[in-house]
C-alpha atoms as a PDB file:
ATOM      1  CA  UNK A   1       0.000   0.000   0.000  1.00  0.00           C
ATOM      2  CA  UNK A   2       2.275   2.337  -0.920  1.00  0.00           C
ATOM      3  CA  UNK A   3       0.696   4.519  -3.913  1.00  0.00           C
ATOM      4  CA  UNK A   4      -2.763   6.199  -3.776  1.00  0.00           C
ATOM      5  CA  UNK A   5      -3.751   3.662  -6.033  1.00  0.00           C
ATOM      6  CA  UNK A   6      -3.314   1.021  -4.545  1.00  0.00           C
ATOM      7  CA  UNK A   7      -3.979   2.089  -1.439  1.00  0.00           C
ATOM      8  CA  UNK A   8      -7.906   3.545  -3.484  1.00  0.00           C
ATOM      9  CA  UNK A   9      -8.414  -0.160  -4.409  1.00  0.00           C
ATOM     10  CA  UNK A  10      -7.735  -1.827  -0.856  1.00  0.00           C
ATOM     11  CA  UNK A  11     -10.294   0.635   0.307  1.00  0.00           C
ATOM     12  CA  UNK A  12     -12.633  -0.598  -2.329  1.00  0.00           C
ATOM     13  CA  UNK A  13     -11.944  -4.127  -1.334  1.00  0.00           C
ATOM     14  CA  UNK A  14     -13.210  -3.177   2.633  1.00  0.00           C
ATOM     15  CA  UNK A  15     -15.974  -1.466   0.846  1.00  0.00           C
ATOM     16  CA  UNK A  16     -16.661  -4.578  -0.392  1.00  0.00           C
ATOM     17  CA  UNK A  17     -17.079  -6.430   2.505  1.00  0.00           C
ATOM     18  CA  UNK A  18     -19.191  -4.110   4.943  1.00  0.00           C
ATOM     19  CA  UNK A  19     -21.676  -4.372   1.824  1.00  0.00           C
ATOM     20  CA  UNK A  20     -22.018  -7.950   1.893  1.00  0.00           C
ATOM     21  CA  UNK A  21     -22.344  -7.166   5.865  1.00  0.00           C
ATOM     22  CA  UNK A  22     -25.971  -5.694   5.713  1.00  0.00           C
ATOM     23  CA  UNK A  23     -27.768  -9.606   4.812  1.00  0.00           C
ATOM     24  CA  UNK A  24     -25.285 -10.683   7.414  1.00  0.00           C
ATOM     25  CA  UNK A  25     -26.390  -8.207  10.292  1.00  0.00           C
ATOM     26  CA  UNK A  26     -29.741  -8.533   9.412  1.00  0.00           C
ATOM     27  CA  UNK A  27     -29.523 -11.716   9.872  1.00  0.00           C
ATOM     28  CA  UNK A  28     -27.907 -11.852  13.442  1.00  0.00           C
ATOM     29  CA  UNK A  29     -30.105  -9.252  14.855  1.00  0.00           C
ATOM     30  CA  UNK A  30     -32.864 -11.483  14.818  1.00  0.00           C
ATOM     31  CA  UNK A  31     -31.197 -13.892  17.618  1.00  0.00           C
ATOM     32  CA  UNK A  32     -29.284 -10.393  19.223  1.00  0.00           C
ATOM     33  CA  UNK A  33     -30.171  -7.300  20.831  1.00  0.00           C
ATOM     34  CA  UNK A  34     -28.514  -4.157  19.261  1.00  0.00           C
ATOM     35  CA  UNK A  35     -26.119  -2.853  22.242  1.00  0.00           C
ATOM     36  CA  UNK A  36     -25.184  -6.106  23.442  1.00  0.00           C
ATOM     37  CA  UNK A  37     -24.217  -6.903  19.617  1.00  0.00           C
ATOM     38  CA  UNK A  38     -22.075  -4.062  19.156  1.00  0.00           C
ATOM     39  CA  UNK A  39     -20.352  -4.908  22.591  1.00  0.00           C
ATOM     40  CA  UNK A  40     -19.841  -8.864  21.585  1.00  0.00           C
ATOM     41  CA  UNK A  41     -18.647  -7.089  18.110  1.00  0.00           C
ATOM     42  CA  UNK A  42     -16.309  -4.735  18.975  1.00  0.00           C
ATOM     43  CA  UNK A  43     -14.864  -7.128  21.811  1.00  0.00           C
ATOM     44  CA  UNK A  44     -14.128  -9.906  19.627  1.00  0.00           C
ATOM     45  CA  UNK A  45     -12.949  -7.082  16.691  1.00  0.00           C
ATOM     46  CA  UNK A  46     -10.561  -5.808  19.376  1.00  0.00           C
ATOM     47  CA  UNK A  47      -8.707  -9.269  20.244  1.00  0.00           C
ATOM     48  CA  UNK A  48      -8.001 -10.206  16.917  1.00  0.00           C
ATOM     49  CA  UNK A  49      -6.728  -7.225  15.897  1.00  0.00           C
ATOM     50  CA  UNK A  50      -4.330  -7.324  19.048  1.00  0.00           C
ATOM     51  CA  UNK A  51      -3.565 -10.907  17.598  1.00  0.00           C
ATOM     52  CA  UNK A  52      -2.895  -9.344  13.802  1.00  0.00           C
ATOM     53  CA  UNK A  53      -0.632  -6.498  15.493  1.00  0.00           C
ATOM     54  CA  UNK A  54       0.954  -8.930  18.434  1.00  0.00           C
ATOM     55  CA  UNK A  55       4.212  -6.217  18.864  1.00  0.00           C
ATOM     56  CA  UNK A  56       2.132  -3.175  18.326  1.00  0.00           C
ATOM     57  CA  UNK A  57       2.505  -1.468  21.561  1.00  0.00           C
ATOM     58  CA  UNK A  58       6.255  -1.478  21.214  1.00  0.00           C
ATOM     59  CA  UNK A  59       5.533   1.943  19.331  1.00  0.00           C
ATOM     60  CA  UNK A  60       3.096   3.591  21.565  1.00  0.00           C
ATOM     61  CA  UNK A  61       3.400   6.770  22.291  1.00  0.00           C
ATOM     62  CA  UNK A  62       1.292   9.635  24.663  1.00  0.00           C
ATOM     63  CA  UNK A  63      -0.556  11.083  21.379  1.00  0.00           C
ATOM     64  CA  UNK A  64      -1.246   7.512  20.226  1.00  0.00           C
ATOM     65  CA  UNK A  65      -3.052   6.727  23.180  1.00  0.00           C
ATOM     66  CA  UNK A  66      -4.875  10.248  22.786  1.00  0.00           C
ATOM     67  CA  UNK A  67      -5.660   9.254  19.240  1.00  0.00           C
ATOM     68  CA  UNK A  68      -7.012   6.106  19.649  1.00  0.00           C
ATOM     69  CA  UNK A  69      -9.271   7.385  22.361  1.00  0.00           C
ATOM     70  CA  UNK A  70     -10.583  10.108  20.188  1.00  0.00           C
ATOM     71  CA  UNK A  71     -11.580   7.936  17.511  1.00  0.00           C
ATOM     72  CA  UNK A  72     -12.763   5.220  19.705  1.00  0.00           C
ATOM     73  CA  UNK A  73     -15.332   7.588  21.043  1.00  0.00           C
ATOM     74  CA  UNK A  74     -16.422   8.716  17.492  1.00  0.00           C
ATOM     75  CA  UNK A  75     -16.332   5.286  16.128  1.00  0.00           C
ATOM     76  CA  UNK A  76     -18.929   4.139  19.080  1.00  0.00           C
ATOM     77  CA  UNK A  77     -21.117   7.045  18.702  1.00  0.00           C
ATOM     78  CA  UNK A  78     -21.613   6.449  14.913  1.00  0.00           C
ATOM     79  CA  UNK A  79     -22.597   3.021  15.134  1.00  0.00           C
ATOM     80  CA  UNK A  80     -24.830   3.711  18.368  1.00  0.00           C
ATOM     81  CA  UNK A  81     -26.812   6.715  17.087  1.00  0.00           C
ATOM     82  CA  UNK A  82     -27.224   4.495  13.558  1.00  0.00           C
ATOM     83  CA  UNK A  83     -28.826   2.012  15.414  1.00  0.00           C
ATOM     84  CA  UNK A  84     -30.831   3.830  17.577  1.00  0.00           C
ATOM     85  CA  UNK A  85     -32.434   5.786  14.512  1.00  0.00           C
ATOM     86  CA  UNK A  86     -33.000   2.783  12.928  1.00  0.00           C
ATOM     87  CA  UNK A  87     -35.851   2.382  15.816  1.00  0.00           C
ATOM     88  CA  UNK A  88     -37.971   4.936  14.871  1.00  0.00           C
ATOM     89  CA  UNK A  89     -37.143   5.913  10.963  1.00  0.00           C
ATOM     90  CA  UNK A  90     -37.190   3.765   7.778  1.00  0.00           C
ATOM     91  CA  UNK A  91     -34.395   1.609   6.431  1.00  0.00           C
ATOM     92  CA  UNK A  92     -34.335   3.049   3.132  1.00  0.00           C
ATOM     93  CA  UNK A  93     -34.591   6.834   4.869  1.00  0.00           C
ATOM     94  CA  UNK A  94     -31.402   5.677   7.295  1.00  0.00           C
ATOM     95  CA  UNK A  95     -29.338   4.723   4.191  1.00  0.00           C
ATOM     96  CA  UNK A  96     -30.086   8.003   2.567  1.00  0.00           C
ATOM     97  CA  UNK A  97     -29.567  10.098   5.753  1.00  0.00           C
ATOM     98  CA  UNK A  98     -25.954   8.091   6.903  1.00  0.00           C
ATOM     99  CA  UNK A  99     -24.937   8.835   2.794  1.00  0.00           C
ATOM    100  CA  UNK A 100     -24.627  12.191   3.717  1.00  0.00           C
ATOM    101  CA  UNK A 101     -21.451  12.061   5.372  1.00  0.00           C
ATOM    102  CA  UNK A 102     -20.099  11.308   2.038  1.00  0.00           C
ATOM    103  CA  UNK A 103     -20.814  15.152   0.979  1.00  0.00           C
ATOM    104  CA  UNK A 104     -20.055  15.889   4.522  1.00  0.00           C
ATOM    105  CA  UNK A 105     -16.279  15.163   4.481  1.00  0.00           C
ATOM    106  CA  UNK A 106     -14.975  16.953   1.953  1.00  0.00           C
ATOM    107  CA  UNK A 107     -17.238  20.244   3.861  1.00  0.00           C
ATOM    108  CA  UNK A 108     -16.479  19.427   7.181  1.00  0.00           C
ATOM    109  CA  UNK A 109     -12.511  18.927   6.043  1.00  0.00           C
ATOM    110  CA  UNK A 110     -12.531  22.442   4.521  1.00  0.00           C
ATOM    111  CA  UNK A 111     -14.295  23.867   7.846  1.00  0.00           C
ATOM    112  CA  UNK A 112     -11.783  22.626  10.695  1.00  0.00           C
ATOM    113  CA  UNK A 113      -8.623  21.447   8.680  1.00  0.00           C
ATOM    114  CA  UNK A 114      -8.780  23.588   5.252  1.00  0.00           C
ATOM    115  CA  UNK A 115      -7.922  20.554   3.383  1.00  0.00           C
ATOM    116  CA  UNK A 116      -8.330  21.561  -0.295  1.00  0.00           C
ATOM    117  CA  UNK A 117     -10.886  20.049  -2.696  1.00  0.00           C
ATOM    118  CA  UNK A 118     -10.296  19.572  -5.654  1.00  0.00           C
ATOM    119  CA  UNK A 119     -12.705  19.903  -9.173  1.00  0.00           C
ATOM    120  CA  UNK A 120     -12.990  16.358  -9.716  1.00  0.00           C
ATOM    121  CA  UNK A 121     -13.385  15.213  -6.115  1.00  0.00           C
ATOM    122  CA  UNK A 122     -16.168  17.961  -5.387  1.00  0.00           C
ATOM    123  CA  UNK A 123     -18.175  16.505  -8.576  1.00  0.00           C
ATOM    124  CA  UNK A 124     -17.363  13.220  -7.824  1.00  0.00           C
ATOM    125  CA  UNK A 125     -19.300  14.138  -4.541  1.00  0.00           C
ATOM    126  CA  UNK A 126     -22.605  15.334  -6.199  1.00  0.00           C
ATOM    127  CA  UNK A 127     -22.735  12.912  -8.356  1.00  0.00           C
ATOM    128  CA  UNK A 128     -22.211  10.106  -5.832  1.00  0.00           C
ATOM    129  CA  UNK A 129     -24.604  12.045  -3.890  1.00  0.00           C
ATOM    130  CA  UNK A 130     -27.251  12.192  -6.849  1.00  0.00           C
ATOM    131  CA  UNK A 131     -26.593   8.691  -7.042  1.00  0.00           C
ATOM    132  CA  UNK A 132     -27.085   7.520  -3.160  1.00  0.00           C
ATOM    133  CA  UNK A 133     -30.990   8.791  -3.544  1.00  0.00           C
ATOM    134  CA  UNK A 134     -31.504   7.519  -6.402  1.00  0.00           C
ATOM    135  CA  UNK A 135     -30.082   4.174  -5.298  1.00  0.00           C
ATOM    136  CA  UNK A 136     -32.179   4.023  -1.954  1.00  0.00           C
ATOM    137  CA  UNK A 137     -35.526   5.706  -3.115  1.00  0.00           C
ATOM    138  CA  UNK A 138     -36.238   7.483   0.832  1.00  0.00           C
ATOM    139  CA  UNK A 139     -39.581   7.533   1.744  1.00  0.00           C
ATOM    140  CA  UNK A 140     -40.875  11.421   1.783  1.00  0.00           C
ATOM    141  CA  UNK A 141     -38.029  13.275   2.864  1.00  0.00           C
ATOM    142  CA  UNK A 142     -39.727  16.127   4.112  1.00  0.00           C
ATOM    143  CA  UNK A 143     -41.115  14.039   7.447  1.00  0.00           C
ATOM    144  CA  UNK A 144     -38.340  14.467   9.757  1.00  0.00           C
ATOM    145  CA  UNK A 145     -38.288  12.463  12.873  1.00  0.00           C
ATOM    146  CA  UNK A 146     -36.087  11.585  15.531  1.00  0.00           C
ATOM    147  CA  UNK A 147     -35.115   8.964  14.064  1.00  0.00           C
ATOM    148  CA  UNK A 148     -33.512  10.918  11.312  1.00  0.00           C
ATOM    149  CA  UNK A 149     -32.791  13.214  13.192  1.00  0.00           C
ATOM    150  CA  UNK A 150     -30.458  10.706  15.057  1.00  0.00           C
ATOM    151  CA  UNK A 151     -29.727   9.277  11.856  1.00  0.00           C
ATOM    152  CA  UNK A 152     -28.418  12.586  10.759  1.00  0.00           C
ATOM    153  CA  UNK A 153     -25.996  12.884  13.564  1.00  0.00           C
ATOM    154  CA  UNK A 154     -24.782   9.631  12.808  1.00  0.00           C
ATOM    155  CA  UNK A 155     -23.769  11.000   9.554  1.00  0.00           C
ATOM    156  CA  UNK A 156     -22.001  13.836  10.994  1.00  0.00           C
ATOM    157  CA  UNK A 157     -20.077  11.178  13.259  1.00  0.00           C
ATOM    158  CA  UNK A 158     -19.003   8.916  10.453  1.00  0.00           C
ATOM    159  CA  UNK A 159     -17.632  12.234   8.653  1.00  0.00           C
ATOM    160  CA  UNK A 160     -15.832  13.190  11.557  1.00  0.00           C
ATOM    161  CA  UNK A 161     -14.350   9.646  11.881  1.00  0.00           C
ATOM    162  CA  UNK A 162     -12.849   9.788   8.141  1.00  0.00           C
ATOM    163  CA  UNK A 163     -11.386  13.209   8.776  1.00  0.00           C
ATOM    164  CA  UNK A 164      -9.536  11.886  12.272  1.00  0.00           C
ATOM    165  CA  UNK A 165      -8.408   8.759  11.244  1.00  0.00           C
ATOM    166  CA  UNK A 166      -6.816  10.827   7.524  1.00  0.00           C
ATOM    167  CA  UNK A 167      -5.283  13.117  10.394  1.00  0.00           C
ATOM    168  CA  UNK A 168      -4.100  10.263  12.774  1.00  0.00           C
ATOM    169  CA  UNK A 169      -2.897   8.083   9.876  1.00  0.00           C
ATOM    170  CA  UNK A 170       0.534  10.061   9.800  1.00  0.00           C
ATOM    171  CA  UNK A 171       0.841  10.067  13.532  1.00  0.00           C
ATOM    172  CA  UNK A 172       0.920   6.429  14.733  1.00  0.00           C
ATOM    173  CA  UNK A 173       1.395   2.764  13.640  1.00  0.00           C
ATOM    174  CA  UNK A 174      -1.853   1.685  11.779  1.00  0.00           C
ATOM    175  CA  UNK A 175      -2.033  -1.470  14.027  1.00  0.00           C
ATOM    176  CA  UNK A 176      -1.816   0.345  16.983  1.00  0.00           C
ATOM    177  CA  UNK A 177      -4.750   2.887  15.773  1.00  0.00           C
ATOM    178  CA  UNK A 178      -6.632   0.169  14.982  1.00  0.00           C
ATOM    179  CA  UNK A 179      -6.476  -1.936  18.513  1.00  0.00           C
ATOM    180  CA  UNK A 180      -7.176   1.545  20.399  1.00  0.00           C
ATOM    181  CA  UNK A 181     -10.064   2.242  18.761  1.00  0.00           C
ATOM    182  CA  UNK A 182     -12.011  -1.292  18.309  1.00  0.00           C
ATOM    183  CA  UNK A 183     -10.749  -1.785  22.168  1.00  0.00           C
ATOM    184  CA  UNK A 184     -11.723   1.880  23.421  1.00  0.00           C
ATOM    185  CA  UNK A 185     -15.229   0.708  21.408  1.00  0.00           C
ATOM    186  CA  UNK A 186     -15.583  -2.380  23.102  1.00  0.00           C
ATOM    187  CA  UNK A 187     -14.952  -0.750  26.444  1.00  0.00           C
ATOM    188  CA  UNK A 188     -17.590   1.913  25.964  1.00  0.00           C
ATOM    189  CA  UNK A 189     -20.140  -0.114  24.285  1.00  0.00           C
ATOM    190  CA  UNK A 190     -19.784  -2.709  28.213  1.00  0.00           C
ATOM    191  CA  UNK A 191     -21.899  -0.653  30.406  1.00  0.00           C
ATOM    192  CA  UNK A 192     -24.353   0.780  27.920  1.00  0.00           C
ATOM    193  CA  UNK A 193     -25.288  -2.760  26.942  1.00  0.00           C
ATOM    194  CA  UNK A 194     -25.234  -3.738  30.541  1.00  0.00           C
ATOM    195  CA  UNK A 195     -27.552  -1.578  31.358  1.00  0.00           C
ATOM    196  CA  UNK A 196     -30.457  -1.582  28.725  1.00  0.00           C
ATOM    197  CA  UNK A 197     -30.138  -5.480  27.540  1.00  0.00           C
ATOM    198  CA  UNK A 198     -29.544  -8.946  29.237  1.00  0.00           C
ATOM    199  CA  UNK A 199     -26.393 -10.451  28.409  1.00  0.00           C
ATOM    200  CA  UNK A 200     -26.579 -13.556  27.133  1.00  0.00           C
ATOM    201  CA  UNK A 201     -24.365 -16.376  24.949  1.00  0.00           C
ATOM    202  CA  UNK A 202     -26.330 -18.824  23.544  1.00  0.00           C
ATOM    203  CA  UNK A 203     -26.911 -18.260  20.002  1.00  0.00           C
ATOM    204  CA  UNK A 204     -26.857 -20.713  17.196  1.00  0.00           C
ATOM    205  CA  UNK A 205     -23.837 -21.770  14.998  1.00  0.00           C
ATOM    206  CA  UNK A 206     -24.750 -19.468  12.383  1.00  0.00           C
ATOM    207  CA  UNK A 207     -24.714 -16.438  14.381  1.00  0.00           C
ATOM    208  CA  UNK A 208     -21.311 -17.260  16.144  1.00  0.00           C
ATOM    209  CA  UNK A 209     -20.199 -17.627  12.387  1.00  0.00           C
ATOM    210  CA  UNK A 210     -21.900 -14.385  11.009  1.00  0.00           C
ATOM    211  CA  UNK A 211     -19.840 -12.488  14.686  1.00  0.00           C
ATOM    212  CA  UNK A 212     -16.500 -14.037  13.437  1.00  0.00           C
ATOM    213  CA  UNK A 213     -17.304 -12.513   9.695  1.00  0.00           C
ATOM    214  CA  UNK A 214     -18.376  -8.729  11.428  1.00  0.00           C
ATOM    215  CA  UNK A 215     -15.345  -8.690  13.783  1.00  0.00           C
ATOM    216  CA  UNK A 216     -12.702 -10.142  12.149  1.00  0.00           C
ATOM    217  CA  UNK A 217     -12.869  -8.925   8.231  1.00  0.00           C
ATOM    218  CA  UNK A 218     -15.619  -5.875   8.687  1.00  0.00           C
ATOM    219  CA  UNK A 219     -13.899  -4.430  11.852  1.00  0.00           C
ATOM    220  CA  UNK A 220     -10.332  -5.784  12.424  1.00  0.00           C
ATOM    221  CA  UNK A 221      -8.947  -5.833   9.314  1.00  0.00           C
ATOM    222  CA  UNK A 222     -11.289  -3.286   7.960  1.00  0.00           C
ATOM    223  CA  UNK A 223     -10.517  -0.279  10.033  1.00  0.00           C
ATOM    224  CA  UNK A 224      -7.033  -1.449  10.280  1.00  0.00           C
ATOM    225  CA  UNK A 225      -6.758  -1.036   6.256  1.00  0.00           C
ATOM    226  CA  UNK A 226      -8.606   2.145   6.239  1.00  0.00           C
ATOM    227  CA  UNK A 227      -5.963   3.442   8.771  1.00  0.00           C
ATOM    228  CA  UNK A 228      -3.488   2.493   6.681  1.00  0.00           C
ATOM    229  CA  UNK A 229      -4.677   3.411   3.763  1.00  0.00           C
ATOM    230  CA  UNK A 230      -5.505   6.794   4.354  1.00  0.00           C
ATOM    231  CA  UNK A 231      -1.508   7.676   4.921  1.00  0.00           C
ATOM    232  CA  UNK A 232      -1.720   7.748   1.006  1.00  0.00           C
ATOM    233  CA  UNK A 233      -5.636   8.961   0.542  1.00  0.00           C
ATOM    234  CA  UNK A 234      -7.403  11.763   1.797  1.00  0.00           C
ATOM    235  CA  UNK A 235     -10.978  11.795   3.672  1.00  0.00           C
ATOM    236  CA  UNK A 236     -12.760  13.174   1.146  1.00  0.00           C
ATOM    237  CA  UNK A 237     -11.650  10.454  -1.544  1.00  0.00           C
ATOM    238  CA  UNK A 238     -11.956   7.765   0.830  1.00  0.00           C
ATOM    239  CA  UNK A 239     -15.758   9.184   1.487  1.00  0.00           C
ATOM    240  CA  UNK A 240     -16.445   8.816  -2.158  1.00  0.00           C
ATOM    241  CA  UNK A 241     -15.336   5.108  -2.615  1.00  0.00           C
ATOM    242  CA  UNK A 242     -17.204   4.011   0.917  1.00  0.00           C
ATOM    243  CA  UNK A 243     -20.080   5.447  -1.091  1.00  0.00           C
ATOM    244  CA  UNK A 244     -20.081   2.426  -3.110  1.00  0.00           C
ATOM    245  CA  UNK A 245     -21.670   0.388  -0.117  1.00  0.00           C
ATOM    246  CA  UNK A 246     -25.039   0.807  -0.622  1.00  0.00           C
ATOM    247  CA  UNK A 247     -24.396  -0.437  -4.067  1.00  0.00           C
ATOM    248  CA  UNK A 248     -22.751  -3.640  -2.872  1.00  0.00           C
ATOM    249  CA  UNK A 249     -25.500  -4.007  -0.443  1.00  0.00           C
ATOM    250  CA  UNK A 250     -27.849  -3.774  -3.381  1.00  0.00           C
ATOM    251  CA  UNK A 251     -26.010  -6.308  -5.589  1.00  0.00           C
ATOM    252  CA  UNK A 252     -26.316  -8.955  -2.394  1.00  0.00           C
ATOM    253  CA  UNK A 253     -30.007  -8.383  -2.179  1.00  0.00           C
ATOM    254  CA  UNK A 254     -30.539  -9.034  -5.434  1.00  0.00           C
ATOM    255  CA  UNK A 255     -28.291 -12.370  -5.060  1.00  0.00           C
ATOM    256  CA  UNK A 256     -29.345 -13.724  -1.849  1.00  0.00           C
ATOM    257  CA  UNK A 257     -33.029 -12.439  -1.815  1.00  0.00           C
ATOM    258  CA  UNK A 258     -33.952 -12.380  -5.100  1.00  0.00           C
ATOM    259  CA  UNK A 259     -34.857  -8.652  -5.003  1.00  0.00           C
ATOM    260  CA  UNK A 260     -35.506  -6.713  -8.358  1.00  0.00           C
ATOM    261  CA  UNK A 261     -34.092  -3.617  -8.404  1.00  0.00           C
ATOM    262  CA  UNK A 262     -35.959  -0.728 -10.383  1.00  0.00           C
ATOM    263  CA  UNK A 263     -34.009   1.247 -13.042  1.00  0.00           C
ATOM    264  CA  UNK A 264     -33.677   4.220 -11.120  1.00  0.00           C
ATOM    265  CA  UNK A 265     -31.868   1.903  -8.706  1.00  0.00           C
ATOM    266  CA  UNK A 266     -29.679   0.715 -11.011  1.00  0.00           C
ATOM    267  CA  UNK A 267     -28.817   4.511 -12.154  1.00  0.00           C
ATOM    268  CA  UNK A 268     -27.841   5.098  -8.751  1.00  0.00           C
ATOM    269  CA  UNK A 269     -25.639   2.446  -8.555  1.00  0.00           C
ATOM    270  CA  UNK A 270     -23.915   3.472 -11.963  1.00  0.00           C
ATOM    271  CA  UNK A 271     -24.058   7.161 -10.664  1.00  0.00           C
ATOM    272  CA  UNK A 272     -22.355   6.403  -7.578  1.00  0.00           C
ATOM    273  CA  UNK A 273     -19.339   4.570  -9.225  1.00  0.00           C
ATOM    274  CA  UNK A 274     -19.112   7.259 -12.389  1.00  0.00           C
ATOM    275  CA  UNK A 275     -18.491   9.420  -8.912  1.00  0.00           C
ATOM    276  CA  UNK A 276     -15.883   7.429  -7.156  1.00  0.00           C
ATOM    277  CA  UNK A 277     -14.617   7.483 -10.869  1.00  0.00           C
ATOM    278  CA  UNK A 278     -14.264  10.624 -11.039  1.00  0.00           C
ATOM    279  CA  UNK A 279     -12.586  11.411  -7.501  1.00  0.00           C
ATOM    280  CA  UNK A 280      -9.776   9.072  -9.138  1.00  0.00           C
ATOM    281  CA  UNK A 281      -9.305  11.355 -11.819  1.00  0.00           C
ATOM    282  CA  UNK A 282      -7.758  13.711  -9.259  1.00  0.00           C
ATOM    283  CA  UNK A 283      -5.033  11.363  -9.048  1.00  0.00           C
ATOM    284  CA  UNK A 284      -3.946  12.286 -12.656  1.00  0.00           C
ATOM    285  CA  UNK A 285      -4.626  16.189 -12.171  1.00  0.00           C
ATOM    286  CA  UNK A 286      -3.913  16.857  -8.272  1.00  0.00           C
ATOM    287  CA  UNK A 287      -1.961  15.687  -5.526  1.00  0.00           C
ATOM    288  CA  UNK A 288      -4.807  17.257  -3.378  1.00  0.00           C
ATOM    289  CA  UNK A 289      -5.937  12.958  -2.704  1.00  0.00           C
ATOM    290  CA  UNK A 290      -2.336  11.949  -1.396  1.00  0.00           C
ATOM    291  CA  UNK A 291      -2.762  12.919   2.602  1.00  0.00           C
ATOM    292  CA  UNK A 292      -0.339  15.756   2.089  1.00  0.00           C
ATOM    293  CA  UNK A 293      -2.521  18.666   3.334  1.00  0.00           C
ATOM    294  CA  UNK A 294      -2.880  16.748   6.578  1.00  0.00           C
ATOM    295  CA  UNK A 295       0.786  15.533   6.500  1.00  0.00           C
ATOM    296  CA  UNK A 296       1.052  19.217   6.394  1.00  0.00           C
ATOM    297  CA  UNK A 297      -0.996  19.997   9.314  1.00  0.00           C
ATOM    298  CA  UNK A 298       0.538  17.119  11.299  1.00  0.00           C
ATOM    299  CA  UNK A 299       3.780  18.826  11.073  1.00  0.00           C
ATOM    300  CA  UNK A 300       2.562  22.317  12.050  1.00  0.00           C
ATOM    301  CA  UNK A 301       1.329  19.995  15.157  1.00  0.00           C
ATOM    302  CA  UNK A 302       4.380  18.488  16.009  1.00  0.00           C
ATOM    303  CA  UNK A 303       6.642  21.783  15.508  1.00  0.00           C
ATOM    304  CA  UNK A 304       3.941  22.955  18.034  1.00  0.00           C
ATOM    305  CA  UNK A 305       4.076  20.752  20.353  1.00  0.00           C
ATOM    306  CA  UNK A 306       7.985  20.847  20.509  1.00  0.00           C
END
């Protein structure tokens, strides 16, 4: 992973996987409670990626530590306030409302770290955009509840997570990111599931199977890749590839449950990659998608803190 290329298509690849992971959730939160799901998640996500990284805390530093606990926090409260608006708002409405941290980034980036956008990233947003509504046909938009409202700030969460882990990439061993965050998760996730759901272990085969698939390759190696991956591409490009989810989640639906997508569906999908498409394209024209302008502001960090 040492290109933006490369390091663009082993983000697609993790992309990849949390699509297929929406039949596979759905499937073990009919045997599992929400909170207590996310706890057994993140736990078991946290010890193998202490087994993939075994001499990772030879590195650790003070800011690492500080790092990990930022981004554990933000991690947790994206996945918790997507869950909890799930209770009280439409699917289809959720997967809208959560795409909107894709347009987010690139904003939020420009706001608090003045990253730069570039032409073809900032139309490769709107049309990925375009594409995400098109792809999950929302209900009526204009009925706002709290579950989109919580929805919403899930969004805002997730956008906030891209931008700190493309700052914290340059900062501290990937591995070690990774294990402070899914462990910091774990931690935090304990005592909210503790106190709102009865813990309990005896689930089939098949859901014990579907866990292993969520925490190992969707969390573990997932965020451990993104980490990584995001020394070479910035948030905003990295927002317009995880943007292909909701296609990959479309293309399993259609597989495993036979569902018939409409054509506007399909011209979502294809709207969604010609955006990620066109993000690339900045590769060619700017260096704006390497990480530089938050290597840059990771060095105006350090010389501060010296």
């Amino acid at each position: 992973m040492n290109s933006p290329r490369s390091a663009s298509l082993w983000l697609l690849f993790i992309t990849f996987l949390w699509g297929l992971s929406f039949v596979i959730v759905k499937e073990a939160l009919e045997q599992c409670g929400p909170y207590w799901f996310l706890f057994l998640r993140f736990t078991l996500a946290a010890l193998a990626a202490l087994l993939f990284f075994r001499g990772v805390w030879s590195g650790a530093h003070r800011l690492a530590f500080l790092y990990g606990a930022v981004l554990s926090g933000v991690l947790y409260a994206g996945f918790l306030l997507q869950t909890l608006g799930l209770q009280f708002t439409s699917p289809s409405k959720s997967a809208f409302i959560t795409g909107v941290s894709v347009i987010l980034v690139p904003i939020l980036g420009w706001m608090f770290f003045q990253a730069r956008i570039s032409l073809e990233v900032g139309l490769g947003v709107l049309t990925a955009f375009i594409g995400l509504y098109l792809l999950v046909r929302p209900d009526n938009l204009l009925e706002v509840n709290r579950g989109d409202l919580l929805t919403l700030g899930c969004a805002v969460v997730f956008a906030f997570h891209l931008l700190f882990v493309g700052r914290y990439a340059h900062s501290a061993a990937p591995g070690l990111l990774a294990v402070l965050q899914l462990g910091g998760a774990a931690l935090l996730s304990l005592p909210i599931s503790l106190a709102v759901e009865t813990p309990r272990l005896d689930f089939s085969a098949s859901f014990y199977v579907a866990l292993v698939y969520l925490a190992v390759f969707c969390s573990a190696l997932a965020f451990s890749v993104q980490i990584r991956a995001q020394r070479h591409v910035s948030p905003a490009r990295a927002a317009l590839i995880f943007s292909l989810e909701p296609v990959f989640a479309a293309m399993t639906s259609v597989i495993f449950y036979g569902d018939k997508l409409l054509w506007r569906e399909w011209l979502g999908g294809a709207l969604v990659m010609a955006g990620v498409l066109l993000g690339e394209a900045s590769v060619l024209r700017s260096k704006c998608g390497t990480g530089r302008d938050f290597q840059r502001i990771n060095q105006s960090q350090k010389e501060l803190l010296k």
